[in-house]
N, C-alpha and C. Protein backbone atom coordinates (compact mmCIF):
# COMPACT_ATOMS: atom_id res chain seq x y z
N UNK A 1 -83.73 -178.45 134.07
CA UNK A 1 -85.14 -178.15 133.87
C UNK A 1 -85.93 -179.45 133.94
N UNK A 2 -87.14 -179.58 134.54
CA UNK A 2 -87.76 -180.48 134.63
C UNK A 2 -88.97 -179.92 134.25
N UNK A 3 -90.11 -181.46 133.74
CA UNK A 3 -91.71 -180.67 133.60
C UNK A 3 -93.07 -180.97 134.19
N UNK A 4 -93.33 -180.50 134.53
CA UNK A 4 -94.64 -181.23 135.14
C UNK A 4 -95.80 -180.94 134.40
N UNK A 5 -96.84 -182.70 134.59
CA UNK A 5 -97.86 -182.63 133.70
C UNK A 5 -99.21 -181.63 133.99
N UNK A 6 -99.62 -181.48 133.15
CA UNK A 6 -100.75 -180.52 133.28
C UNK A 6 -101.99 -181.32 132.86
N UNK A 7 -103.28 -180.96 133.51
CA UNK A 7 -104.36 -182.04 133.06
C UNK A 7 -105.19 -180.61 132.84
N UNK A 8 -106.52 -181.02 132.56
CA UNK A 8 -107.67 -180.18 131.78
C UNK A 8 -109.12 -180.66 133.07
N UNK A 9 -109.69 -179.28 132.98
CA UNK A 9 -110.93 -179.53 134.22
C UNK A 9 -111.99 -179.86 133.07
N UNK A 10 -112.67 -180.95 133.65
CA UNK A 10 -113.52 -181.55 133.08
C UNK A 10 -114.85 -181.00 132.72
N UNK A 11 -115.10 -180.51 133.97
CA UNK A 11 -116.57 -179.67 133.78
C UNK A 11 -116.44 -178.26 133.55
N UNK A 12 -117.48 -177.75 132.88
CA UNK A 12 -117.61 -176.25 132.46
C UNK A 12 -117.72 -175.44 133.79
N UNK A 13 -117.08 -174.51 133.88
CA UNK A 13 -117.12 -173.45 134.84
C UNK A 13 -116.40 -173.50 136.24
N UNK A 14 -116.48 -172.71 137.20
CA UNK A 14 -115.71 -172.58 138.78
C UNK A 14 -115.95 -173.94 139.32
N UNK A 15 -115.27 -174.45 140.39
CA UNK A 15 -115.66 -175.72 140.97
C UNK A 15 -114.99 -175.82 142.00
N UNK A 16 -115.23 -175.69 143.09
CA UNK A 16 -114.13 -176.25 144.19
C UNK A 16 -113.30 -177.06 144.23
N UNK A 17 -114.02 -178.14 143.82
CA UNK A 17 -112.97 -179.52 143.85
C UNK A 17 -113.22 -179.96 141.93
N UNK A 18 -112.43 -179.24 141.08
CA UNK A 18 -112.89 -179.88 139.58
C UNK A 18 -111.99 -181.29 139.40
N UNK A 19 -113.17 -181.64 138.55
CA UNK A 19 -112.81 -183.20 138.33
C UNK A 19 -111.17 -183.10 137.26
N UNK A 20 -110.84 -183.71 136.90
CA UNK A 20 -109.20 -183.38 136.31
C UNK A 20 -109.04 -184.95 135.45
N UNK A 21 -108.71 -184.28 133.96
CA UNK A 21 -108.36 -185.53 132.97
C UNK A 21 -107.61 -185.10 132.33
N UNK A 22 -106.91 -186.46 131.88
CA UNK A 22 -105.27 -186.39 131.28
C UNK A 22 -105.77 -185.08 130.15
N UNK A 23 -104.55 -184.73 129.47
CA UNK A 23 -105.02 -183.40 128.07
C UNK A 23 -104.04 -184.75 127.25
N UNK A 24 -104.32 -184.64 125.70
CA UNK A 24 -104.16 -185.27 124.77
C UNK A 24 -104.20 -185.00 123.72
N UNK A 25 -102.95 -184.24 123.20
CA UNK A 25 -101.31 -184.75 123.69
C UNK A 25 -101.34 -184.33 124.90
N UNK A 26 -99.92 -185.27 125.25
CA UNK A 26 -99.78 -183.97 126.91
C UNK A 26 -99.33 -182.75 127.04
N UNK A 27 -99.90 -181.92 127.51
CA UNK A 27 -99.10 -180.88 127.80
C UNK A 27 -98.80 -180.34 129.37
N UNK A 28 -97.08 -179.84 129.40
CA UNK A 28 -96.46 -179.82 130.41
C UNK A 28 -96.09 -178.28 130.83
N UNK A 29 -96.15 -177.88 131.65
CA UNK A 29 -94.48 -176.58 132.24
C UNK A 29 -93.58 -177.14 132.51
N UNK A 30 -92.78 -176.23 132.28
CA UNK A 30 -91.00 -176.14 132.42
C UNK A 30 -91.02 -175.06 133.86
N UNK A 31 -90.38 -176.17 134.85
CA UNK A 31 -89.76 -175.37 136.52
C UNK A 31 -88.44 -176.14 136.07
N UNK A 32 -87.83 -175.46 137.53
CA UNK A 32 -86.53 -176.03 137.51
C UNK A 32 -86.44 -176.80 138.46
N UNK A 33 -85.33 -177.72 138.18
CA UNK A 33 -84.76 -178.91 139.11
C UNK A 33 -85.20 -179.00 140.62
N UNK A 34 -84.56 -177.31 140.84
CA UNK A 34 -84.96 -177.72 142.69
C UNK A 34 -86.39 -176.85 142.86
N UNK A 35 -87.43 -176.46 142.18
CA UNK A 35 -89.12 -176.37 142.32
C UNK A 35 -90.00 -177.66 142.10
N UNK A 36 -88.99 -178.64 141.39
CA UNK A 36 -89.59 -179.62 140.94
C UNK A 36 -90.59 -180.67 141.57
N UNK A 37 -89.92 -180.90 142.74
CA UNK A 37 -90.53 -181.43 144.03
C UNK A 37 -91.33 -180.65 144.91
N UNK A 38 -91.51 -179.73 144.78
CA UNK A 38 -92.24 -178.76 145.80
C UNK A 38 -93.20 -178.38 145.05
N UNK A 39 -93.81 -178.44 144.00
CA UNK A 39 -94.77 -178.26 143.22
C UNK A 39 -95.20 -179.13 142.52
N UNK A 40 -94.51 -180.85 142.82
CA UNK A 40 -95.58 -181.93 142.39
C UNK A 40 -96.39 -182.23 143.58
N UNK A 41 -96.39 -181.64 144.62
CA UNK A 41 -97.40 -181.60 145.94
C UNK A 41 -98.78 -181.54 145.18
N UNK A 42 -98.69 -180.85 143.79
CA UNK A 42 -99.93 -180.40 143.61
C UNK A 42 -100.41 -181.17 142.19
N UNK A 43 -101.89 -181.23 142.06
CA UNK A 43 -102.02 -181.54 140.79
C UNK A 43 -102.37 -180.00 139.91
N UNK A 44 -102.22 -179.83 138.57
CA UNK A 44 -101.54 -178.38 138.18
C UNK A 44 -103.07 -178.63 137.13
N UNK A 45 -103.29 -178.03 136.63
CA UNK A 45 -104.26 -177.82 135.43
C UNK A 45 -104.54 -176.37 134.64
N UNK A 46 -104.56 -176.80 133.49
CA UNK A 46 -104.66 -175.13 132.54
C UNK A 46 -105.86 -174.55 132.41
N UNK A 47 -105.81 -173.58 131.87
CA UNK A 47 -106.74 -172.81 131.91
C UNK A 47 -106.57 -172.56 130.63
N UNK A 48 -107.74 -172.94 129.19
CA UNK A 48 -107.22 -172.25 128.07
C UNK A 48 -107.78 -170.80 127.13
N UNK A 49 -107.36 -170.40 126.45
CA UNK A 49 -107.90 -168.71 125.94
C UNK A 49 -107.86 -169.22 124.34
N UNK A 50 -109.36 -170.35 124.12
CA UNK A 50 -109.63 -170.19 123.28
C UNK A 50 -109.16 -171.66 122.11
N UNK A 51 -109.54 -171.35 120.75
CA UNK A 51 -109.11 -172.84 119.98
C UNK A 51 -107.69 -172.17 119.06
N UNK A 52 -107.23 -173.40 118.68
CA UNK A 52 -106.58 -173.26 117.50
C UNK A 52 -107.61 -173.73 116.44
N UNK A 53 -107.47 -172.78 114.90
CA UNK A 53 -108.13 -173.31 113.78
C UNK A 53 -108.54 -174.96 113.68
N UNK A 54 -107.83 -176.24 113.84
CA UNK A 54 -108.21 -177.20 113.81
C UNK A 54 -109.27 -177.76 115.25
N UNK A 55 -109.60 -176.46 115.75
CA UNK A 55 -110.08 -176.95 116.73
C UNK A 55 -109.81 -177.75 118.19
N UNK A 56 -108.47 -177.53 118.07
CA UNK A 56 -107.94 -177.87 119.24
C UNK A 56 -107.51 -176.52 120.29
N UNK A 57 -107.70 -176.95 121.37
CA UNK A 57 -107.97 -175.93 122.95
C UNK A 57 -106.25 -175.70 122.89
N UNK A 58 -106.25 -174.18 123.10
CA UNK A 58 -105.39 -173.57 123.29
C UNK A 58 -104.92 -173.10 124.73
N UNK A 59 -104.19 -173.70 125.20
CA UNK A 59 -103.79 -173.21 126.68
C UNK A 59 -102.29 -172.69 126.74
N UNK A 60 -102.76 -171.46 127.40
CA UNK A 60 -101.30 -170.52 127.79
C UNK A 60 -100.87 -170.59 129.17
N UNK A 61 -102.02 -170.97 130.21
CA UNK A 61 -101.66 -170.58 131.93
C UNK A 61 -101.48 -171.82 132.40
N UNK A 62 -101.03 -172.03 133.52
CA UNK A 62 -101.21 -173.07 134.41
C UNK A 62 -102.13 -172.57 135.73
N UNK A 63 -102.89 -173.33 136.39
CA UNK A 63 -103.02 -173.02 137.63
C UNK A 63 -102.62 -173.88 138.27
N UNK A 64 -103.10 -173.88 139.74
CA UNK A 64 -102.92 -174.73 140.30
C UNK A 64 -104.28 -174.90 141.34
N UNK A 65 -104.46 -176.44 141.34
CA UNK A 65 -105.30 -177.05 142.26
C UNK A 65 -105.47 -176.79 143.38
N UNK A 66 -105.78 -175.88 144.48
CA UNK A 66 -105.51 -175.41 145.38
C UNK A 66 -106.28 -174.26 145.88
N UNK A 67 -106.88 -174.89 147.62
CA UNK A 67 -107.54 -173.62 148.05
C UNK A 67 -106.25 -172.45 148.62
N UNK A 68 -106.80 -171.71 148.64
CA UNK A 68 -106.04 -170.55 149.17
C UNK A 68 -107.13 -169.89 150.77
N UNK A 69 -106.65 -168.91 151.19
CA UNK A 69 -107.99 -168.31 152.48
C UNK A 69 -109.27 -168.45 151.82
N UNK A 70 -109.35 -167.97 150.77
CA UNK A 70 -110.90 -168.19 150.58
C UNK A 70 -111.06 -169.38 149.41
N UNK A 71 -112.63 -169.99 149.81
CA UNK A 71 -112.50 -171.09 149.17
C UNK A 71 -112.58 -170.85 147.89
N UNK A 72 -112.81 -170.06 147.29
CA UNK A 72 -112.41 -169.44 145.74
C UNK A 72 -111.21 -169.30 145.37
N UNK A 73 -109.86 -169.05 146.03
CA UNK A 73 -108.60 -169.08 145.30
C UNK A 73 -108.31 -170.12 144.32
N UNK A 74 -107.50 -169.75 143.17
CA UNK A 74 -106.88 -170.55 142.26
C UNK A 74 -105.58 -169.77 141.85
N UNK A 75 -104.22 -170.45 142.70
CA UNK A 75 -103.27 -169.72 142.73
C UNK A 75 -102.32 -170.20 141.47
N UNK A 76 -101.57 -168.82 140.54
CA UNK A 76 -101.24 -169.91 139.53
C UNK A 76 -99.93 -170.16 139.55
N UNK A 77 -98.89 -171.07 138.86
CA UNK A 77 -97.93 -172.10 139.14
C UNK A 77 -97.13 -170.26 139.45
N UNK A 78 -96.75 -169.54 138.54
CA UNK A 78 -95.75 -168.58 138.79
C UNK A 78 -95.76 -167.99 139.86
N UNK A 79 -96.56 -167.46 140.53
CA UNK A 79 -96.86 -167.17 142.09
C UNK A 79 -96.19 -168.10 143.11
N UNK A 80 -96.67 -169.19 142.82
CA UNK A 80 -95.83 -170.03 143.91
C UNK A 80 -94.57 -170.39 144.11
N UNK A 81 -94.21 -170.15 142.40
CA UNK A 81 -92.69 -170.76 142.24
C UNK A 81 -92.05 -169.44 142.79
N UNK A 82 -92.41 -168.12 142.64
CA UNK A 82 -91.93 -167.07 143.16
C UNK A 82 -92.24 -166.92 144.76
N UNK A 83 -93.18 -167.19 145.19
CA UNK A 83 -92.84 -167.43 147.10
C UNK A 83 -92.36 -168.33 147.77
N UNK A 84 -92.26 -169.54 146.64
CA UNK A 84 -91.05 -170.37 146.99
C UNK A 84 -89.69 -169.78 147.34
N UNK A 85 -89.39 -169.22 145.91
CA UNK A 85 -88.00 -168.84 146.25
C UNK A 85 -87.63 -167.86 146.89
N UNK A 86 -88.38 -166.83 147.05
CA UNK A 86 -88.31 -165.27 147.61
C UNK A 86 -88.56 -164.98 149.10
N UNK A 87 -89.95 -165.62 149.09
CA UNK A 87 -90.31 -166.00 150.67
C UNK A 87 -91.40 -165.06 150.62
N UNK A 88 -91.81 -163.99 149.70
CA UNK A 88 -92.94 -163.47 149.56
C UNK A 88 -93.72 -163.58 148.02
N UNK A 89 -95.58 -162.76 148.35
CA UNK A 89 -96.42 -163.47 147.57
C UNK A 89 -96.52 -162.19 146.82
N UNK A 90 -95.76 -162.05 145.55
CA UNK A 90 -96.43 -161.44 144.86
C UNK A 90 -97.85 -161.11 143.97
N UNK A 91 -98.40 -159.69 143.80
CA UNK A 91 -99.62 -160.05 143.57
C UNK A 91 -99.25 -160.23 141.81
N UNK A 92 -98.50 -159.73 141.28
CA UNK A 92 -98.53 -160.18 140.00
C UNK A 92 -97.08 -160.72 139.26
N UNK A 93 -97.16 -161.71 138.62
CA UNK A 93 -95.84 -162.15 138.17
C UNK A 93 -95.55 -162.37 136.63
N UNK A 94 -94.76 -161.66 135.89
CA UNK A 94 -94.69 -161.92 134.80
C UNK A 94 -93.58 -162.92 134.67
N UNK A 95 -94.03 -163.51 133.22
CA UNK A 95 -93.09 -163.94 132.53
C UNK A 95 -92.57 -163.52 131.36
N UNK A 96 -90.83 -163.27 131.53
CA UNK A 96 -89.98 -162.76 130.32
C UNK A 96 -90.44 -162.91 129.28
N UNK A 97 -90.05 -164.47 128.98
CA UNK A 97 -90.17 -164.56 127.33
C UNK A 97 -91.84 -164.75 127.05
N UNK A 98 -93.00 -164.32 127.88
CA UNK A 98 -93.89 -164.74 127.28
C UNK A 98 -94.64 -165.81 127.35
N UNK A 99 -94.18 -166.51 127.62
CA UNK A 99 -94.69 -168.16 127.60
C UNK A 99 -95.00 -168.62 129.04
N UNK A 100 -96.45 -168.58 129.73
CA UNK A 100 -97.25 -168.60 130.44
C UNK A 100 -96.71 -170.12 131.38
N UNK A 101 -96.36 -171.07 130.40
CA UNK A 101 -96.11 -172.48 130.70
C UNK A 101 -94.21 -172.82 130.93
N UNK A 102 -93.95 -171.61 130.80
CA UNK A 102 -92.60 -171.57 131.08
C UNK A 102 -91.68 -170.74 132.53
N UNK A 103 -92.47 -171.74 133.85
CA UNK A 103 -91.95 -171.34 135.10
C UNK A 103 -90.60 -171.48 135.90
N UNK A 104 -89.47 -171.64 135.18
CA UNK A 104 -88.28 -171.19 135.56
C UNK A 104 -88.43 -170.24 135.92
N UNK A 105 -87.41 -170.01 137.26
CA UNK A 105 -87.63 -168.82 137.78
C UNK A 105 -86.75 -167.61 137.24
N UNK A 106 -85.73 -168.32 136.37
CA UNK A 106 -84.98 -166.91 135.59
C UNK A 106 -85.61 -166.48 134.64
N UNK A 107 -87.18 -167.39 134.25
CA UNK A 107 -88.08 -166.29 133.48
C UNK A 107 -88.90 -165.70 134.42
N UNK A 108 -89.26 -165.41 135.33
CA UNK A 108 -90.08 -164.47 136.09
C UNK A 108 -89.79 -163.29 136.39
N UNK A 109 -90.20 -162.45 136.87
CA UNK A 109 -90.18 -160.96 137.06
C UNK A 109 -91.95 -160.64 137.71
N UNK A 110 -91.06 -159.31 138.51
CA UNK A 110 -92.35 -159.04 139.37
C UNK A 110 -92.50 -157.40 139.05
N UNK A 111 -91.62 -157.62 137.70
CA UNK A 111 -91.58 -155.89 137.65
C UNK A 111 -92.73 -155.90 135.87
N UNK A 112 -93.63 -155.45 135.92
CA UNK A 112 -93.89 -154.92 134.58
C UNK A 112 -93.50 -154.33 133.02
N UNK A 113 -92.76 -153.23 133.94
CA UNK A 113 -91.62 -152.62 132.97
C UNK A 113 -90.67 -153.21 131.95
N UNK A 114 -90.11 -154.50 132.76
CA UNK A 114 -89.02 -155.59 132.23
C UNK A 114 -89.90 -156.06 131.07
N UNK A 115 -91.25 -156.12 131.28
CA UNK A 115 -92.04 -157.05 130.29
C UNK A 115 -92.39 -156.22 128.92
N UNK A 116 -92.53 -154.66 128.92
CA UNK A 116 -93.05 -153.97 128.15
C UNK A 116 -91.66 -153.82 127.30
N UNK A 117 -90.69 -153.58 128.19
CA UNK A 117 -89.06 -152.89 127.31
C UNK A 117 -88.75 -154.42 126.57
N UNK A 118 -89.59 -155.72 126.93
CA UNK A 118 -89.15 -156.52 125.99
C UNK A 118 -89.92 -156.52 125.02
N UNK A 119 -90.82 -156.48 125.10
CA UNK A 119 -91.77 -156.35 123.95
C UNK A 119 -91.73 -155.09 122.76
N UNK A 120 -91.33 -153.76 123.14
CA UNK A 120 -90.46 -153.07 122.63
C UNK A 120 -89.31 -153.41 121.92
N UNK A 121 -88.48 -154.02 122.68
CA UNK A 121 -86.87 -154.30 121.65
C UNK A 121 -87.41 -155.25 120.58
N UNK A 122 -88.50 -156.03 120.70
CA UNK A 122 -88.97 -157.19 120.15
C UNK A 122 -89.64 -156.42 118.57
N UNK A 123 -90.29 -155.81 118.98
CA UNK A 123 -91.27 -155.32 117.85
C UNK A 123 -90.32 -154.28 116.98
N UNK A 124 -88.87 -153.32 117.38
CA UNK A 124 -88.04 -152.90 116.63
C UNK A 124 -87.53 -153.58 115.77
N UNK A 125 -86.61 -154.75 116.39
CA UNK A 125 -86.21 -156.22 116.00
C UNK A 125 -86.90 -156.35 114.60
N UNK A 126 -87.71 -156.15 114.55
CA UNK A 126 -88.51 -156.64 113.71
C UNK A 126 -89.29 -155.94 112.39
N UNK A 127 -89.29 -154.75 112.96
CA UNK A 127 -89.20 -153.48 111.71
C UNK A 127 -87.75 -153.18 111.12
């Protein structure tokens, strides 16, 4: 497993080209060994959903820096790591355990279902 750094868009809102600064602490994703190189092509940046109580920015996604056909795309890291390996673009990609920043590809799935029956065994687990 290897990680690559993630930076924070500087300015508020959409941007074609957003400006990009270190995040502090750092924060990284987890790909694996052989995505590792094929996805530092890019510079990666999060997207976050919100604060933690002390006021620090909470980020779950990665995207990635990158036009796509239209100059609005923002394709995110799991997508790619999955047409990397597959050779096609799924339109939606989950991750197993949950964790948005965790793009190994033995956590991905392109099936839904896998994601709900975990969340299920999870919440029994637990009653």
């Amino acid at each position: 497993m290897q990680l690559i750094r993630l930076w924070q868009q500087y300015q508020c809102g959409w941007t074609r080209y957003p400006n990009l600064i270190a995040l502090e602490p750092p924060t990284f994703a987890n790909v694996d060994d052989c995505d590792h190189a094929y996805l530092s092509q890019w510079q990666w940046y999060v997207i976050g959903e919100g604060h933690y109580a002390d006021k620090r920015p909470m980020f779950t996604s990665a995207h990635a820096v990158m036009l796509g056909e239209s100059s609005r795309d923002i394709v995110t890291m799991q997508r790619v790591v999955m047409q990397h390996r597959t050779g096609s673009l799924k339109s939606r990609v989950y991750h197993r355990n949950r964790n948005q920043l965790d793009n190994r590809f033995e956590n991905l799935t392109g099936k839904r279902s896998e994601i709900l029956r975990t969340i299920e065994e999870s919440a029994s687990e637990e009653s």
